[in-house]
Protein backbone atom coordinates (compact mmCIF):
# COMPACT_ATOMS: atom_id res chain seq x y z
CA UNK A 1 107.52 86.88 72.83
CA UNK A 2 103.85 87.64 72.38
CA UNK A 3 102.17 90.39 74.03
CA UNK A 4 99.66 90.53 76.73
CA UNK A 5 96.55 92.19 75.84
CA UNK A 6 95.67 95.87 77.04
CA UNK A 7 92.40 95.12 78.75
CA UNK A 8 94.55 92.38 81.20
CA UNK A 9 97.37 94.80 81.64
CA UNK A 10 94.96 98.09 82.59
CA UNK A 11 92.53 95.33 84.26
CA UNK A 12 95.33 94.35 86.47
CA UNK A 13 96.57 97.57 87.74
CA UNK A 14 92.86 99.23 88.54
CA UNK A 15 92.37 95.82 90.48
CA UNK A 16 95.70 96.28 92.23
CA UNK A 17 94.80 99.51 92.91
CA UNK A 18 91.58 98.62 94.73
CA UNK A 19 93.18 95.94 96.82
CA UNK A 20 96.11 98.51 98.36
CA UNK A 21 93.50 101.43 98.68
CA UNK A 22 91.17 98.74 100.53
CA UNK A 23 94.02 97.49 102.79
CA UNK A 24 94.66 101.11 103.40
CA UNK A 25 91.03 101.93 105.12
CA UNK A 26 91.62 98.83 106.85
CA UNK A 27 94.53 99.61 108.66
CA UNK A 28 93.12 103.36 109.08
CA UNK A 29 89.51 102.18 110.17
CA UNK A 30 91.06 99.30 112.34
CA UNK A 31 94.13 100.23 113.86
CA UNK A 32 95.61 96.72 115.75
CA UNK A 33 98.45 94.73 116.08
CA UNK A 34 97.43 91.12 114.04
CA UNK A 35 97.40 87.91 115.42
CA UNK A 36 99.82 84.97 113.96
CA UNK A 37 96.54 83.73 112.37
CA UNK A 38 95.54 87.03 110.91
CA UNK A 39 98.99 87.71 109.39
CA UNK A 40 99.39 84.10 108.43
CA UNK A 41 96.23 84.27 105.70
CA UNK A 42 96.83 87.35 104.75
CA UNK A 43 100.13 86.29 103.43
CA UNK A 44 99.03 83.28 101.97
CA UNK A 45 95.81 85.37 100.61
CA UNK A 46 98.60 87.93 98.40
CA UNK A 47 101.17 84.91 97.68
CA UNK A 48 97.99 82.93 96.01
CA UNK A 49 97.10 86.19 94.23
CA UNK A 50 100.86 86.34 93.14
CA UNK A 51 100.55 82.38 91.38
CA UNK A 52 96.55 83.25 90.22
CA UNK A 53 98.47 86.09 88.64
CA UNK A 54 101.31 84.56 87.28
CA UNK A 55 98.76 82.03 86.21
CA UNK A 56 96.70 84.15 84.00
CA UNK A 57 100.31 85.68 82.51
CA UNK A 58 100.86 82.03 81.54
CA UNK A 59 97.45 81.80 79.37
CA UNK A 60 96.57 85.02 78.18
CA UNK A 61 100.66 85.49 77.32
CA UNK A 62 103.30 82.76 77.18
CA UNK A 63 105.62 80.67 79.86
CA UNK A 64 107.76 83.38 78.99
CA UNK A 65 105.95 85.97 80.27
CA UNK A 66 104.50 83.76 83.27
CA UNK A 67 108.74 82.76 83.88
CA UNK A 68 109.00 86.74 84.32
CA UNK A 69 106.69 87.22 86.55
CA UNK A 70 107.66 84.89 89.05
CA UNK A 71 111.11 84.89 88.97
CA UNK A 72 110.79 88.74 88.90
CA UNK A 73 108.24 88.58 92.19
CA UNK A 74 110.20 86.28 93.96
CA UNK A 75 113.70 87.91 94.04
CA UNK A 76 111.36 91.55 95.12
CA UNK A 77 109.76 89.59 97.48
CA UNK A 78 113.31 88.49 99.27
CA UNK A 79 114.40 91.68 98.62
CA UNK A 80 111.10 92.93 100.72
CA UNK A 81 112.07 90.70 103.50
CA UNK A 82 115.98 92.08 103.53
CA UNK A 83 114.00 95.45 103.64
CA UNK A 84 112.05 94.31 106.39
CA UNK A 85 115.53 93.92 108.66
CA UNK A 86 115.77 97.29 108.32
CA UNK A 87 112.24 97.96 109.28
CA UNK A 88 112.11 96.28 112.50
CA UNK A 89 115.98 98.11 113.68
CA UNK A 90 113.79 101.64 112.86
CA UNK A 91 110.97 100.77 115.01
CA UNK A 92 112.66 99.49 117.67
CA UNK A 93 115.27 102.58 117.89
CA UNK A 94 112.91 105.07 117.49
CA UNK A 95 110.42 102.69 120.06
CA UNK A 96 107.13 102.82 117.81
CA UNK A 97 104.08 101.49 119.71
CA UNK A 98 103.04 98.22 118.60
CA UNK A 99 99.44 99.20 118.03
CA UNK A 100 100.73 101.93 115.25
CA UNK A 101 103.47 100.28 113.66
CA UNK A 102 100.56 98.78 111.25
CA UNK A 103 100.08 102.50 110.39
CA UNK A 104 104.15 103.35 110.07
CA UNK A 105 104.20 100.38 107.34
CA UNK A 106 101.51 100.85 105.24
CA UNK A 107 102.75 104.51 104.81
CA UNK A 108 106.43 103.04 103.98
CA UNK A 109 105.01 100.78 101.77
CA UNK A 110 103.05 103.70 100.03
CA UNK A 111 106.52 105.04 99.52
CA UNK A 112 108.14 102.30 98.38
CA UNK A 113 105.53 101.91 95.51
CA UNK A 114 105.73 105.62 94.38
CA UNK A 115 109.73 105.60 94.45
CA UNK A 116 109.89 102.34 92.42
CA UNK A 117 106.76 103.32 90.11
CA UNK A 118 109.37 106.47 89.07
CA UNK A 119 112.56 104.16 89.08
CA UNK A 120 111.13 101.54 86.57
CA UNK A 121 109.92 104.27 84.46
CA UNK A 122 113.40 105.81 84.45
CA UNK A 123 114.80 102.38 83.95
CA UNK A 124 112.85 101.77 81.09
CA UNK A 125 113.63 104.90 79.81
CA UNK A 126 117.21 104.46 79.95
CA UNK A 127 116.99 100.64 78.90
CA UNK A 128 115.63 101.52 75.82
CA UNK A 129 117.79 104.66 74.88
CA UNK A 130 121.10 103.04 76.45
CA UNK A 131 121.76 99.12 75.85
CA UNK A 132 125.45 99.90 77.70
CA UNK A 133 123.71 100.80 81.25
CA UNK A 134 123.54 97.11 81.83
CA UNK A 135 126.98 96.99 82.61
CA UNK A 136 126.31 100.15 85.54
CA UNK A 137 123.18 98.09 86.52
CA UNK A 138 125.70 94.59 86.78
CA UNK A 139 128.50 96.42 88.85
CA UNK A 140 125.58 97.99 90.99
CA UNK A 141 124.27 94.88 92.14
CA UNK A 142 127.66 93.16 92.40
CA UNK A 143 128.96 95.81 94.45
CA UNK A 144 125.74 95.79 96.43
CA UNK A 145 126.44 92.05 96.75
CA UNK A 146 129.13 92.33 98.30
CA UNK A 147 128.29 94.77 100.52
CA UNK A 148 125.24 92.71 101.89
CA UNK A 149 127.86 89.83 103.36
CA UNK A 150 130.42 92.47 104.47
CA UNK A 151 126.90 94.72 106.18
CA UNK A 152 125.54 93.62 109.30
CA UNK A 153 121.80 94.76 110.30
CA UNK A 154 122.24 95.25 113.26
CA UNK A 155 125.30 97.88 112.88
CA UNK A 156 123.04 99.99 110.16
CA UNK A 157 122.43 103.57 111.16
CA UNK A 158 118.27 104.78 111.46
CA UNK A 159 120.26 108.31 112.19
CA UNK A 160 120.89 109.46 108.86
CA UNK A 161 122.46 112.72 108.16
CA UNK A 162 118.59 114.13 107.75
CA UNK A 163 117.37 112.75 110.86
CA UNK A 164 119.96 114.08 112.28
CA UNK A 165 119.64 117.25 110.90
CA UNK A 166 115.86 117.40 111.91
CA UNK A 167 117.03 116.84 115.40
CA UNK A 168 118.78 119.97 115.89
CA UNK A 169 116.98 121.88 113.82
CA UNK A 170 113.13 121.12 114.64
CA UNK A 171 111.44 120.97 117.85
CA UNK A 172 110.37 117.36 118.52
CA UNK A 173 108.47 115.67 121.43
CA UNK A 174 109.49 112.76 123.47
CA UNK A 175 106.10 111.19 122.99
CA UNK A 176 103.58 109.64 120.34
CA UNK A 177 100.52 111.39 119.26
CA UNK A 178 98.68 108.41 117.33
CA UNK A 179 100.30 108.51 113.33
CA UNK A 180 100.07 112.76 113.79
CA UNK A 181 103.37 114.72 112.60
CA UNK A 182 102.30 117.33 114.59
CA UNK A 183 100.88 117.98 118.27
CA UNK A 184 99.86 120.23 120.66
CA UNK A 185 101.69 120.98 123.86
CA UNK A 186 100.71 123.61 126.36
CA UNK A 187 99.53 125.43 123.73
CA UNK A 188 102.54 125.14 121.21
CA UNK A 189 102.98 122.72 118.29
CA UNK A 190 105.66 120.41 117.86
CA UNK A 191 106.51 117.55 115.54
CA UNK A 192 105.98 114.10 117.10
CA UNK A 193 109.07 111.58 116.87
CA UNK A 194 106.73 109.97 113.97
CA UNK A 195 108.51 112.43 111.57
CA UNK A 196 111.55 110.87 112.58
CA UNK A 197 110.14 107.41 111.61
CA UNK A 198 108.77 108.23 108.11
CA UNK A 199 112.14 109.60 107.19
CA UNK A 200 113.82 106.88 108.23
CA UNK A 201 111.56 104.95 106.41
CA UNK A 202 111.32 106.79 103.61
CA UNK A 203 115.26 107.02 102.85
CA UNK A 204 115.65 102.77 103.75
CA UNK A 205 112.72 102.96 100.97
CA UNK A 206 114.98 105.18 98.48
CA UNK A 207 118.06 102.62 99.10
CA UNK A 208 116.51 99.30 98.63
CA UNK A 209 114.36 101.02 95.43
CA UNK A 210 117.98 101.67 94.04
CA UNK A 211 118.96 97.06 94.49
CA UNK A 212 115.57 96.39 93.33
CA UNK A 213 114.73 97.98 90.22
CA UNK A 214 118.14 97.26 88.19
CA UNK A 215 117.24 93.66 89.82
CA UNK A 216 114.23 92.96 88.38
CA UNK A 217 115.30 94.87 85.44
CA UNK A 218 118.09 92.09 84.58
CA UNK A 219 114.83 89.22 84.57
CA UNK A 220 112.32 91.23 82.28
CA UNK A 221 112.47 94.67 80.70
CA UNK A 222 108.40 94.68 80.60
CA UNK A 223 107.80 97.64 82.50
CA UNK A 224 104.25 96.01 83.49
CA UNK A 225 106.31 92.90 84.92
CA UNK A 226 108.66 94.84 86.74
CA UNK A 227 105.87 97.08 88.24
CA UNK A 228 103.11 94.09 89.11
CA UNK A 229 105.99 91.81 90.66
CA UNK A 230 106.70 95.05 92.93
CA UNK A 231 103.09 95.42 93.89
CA UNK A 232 102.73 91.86 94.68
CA UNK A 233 106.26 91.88 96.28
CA UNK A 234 105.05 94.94 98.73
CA UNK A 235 101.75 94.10 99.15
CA UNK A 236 101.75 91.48 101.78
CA UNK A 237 104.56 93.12 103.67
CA UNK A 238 102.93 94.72 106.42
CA UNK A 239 101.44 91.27 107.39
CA UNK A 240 104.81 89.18 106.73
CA UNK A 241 106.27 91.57 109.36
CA UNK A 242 104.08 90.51 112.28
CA UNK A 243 104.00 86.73 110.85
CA UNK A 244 107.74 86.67 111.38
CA UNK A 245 108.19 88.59 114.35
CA UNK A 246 110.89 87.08 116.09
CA UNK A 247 111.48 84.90 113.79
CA UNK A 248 112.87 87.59 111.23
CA UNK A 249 115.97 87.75 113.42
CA UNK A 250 117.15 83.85 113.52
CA UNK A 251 117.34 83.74 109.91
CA UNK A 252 121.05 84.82 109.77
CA UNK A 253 122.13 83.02 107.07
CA UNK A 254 119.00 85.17 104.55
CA UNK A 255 121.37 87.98 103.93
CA UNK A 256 123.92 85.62 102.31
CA UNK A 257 121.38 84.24 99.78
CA UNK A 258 120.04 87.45 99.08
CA UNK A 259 123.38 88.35 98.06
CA UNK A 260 123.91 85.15 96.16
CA UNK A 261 120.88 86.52 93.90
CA UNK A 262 121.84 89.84 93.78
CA UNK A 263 124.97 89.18 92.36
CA UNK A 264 123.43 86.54 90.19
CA UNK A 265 121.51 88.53 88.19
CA UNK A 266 124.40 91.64 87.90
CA UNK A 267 126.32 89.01 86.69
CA UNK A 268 123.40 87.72 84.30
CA UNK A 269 123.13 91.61 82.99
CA UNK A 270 126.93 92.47 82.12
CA UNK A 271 126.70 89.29 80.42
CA UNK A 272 123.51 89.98 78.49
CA UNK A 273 125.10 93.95 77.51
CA UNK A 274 128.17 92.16 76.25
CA UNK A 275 125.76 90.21 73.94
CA UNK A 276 123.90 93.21 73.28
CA UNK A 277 127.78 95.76 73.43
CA UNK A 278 127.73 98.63 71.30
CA UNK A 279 130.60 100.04 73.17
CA UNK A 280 133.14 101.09 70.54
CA UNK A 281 135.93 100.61 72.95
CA UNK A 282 134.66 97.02 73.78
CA UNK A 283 135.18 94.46 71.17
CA UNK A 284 135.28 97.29 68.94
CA UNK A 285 131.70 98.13 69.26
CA UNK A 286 130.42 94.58 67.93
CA UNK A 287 128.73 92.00 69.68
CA UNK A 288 130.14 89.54 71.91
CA UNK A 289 128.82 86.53 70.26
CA UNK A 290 130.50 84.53 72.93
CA UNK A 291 128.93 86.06 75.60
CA UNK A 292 126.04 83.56 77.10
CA UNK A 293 122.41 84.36 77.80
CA UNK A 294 120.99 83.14 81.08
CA UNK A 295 117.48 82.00 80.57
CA UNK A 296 114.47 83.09 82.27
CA UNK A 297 114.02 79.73 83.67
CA UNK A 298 117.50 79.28 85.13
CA UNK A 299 117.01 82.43 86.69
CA UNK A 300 113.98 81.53 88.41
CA UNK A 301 115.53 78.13 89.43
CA UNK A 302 118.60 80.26 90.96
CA UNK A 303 116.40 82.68 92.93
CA UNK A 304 114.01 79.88 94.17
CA UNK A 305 117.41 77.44 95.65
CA UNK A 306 119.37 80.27 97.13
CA UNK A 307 116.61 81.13 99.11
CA UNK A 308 115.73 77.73 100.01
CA UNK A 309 118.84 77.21 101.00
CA UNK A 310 119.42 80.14 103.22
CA UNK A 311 116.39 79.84 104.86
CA UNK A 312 116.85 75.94 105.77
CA UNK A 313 120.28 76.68 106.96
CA UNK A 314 119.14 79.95 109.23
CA UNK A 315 116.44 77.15 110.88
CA UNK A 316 118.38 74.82 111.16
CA UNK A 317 120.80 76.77 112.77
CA UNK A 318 118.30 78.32 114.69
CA UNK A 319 117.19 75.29 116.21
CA UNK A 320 120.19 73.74 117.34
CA UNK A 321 120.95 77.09 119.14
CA UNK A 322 117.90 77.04 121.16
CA UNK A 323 117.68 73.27 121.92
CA UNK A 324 121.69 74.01 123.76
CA UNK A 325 119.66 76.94 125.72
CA UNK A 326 116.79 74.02 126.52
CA UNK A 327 114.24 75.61 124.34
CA UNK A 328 112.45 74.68 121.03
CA UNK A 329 112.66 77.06 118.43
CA UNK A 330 109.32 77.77 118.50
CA UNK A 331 109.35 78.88 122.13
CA UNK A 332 111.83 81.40 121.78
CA UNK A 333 109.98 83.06 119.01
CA UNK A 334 107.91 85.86 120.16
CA UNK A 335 104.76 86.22 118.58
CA UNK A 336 102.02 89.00 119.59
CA UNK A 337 98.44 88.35 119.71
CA UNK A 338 95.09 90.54 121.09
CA UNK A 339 93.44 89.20 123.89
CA UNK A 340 89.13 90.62 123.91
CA UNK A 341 89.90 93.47 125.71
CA UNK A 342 92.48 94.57 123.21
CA UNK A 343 95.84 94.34 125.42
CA UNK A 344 98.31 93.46 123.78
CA UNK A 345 100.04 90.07 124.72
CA UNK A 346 102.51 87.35 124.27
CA UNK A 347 103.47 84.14 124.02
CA UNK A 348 106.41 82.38 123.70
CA UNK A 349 109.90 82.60 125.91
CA UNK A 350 111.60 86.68 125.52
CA UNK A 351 115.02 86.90 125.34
């Protein structure tokens, strides 16, 4: 497989860089909850950045590179969306204000980049210095497969053993003060529940860095790949969350294809370290000649059905629900919008 050159590779993370600093002083400059429009071209803005990209990997690399990238992007990006779940059970326990939520996940997207930034390095580390922790990355995301159809979001605890923790040991306030960790009251300073939200946050962050990396790793051990399809993966997040809205929590059927993929690729990756086995009590520490590779491009056409599939069923599904309650689909789906004055408003039927 050829190489990309440096300039593209350096080129591509200073430009990255620019784009998530700029979105950053946006949100901080602008704090608002986006309309369906906004959020629907922003998405489509970083998914048409994602195929320019993948584009350029194409010509300036190979299809093998260009295969990478997207089947690499697209199984962080449903990965992003499983994480998302989890995002919208945190806000709504710990009842974050609309109007800062934009705030809450741009930080936990900040997060998410620096905890996979040092898991990918780690993973490449160990990739290179360890052929046999394919097999530990396979079982991972088996066992994590498995766990996704047996887990149900809506039963997943926000109260982790640190929140908890924090709770008894810290003194918190009831209320909000903007995105501040700490405020004033009556002349003493206490946390704000915000604390509470960034730790959640943070930790779902820590847990879906730990699926995702030995993921991606099993489609392309180019540390660049792995890192760029987790920038483009994250980057649009923030506005896929208000796009979806409602919407996130009729597609039932998303965690089972998820799954499908996760266990996919662990599968793909024992296979691939029993082609690769230096184990001496495997086979004798030879090669399992036997063994198949899964290509690239299979793996891409995998990733791309099972979540075509899961996401057609969910609507479908979906649908038919809300016709029996005399309803279209689309009118049960909230979806928040900004009238001039600023208020916050909606449209759609609530239920």
């Amino acid at each position: 497989m050829l190489a990309l050159p440096a300039w593209f590779e350096i080129g591509s993370l200073v430009v990255l860089t620019l784009i998530l600093v700029g979105d950053l002083l946006l949100v901080l400059k602008r704090p608002h909850v986006p309309s369906f429009k906004e959020s629907t071209l922003w998405v489509a803005f970083y998914v048409a950045l994602a195929l320019v990209f993948a584009g350029l990997m194409f010509v300036l690399g190979d299809a093998e590179h260009g295969g990478q990238f997207l089947a690499g992007w697209l199984t962080e990006y449903s990965l992003s969306i499983d994480n998302l779940f989890v995002f919208v059970i945190i806000m709504a326990r710990f009842s974050v204000p609309r109007k800062l939520q934009q705030e809450v996940l741009m930080v936990g997207i900040i997060i998410a980049l620096i905890l996979r930034g040092l898991f990918i390095l780690l993973g490449a580390s160990l990739i290179e210095n360890f052929s046999w922790i394919f097999y530990l990355f396979g079982a991972w995301l088996v066992w994590t497969a498995i766990q996704q159809v047996r887990g149900d979001h809506e039963d997943e605890d926000s109260e982790t053993f640190i929140v908890r923790m924090l709770r008894k040991r810290v003194s918190i306030t009831d209320e909000y003060d903007g995105v501040k960790l700490r405020t004033t009251v009556d002349g003493r300073r206490f946390f704000t529940p915000m604390i509470i939200v960034f730790i959640a946050i943070g930790t779902t962050d820590l847990l879906f860095a730990l699926d995702s990396i030995p993921a991606i790793f099993g489609i392309t051990q180019s540390p660049f790949i792995v890192f760029t399809a987790n920038v483009f993966a994250l980057m649009g997040l923030r506005q896929l969350y208000f796009l979806l809205g409602g919407l996130l929590e009729r597609l039932e059927y998303l965690k089972y294809g998820i799954a499908f993929i996760l266990a996919f690729i662990g599968v793909k990756l024992v296979l691939h370290a029993m082609h690769e086995n230096e184990l001496p009590f495997i086979n004798g520490g030879e090669h399992i000649e036997w063994a198949p590779e899964i290509s690239t491009w299979m793996s891409l056409i995998v990733i791309v059905a099972a979540m075509l599939v899961a996401t057609v069923a969910s609507l479908i599904k979906a649908r038919v629900e809300a016709r029996k309650r005399g309803h279209t689909l689309l009118e049960e789906v909230p979806r928040f919008t900004q009238d001039a004055d600023g208020r916050e408003q909606t449209t759609g039927h609530h239920e």
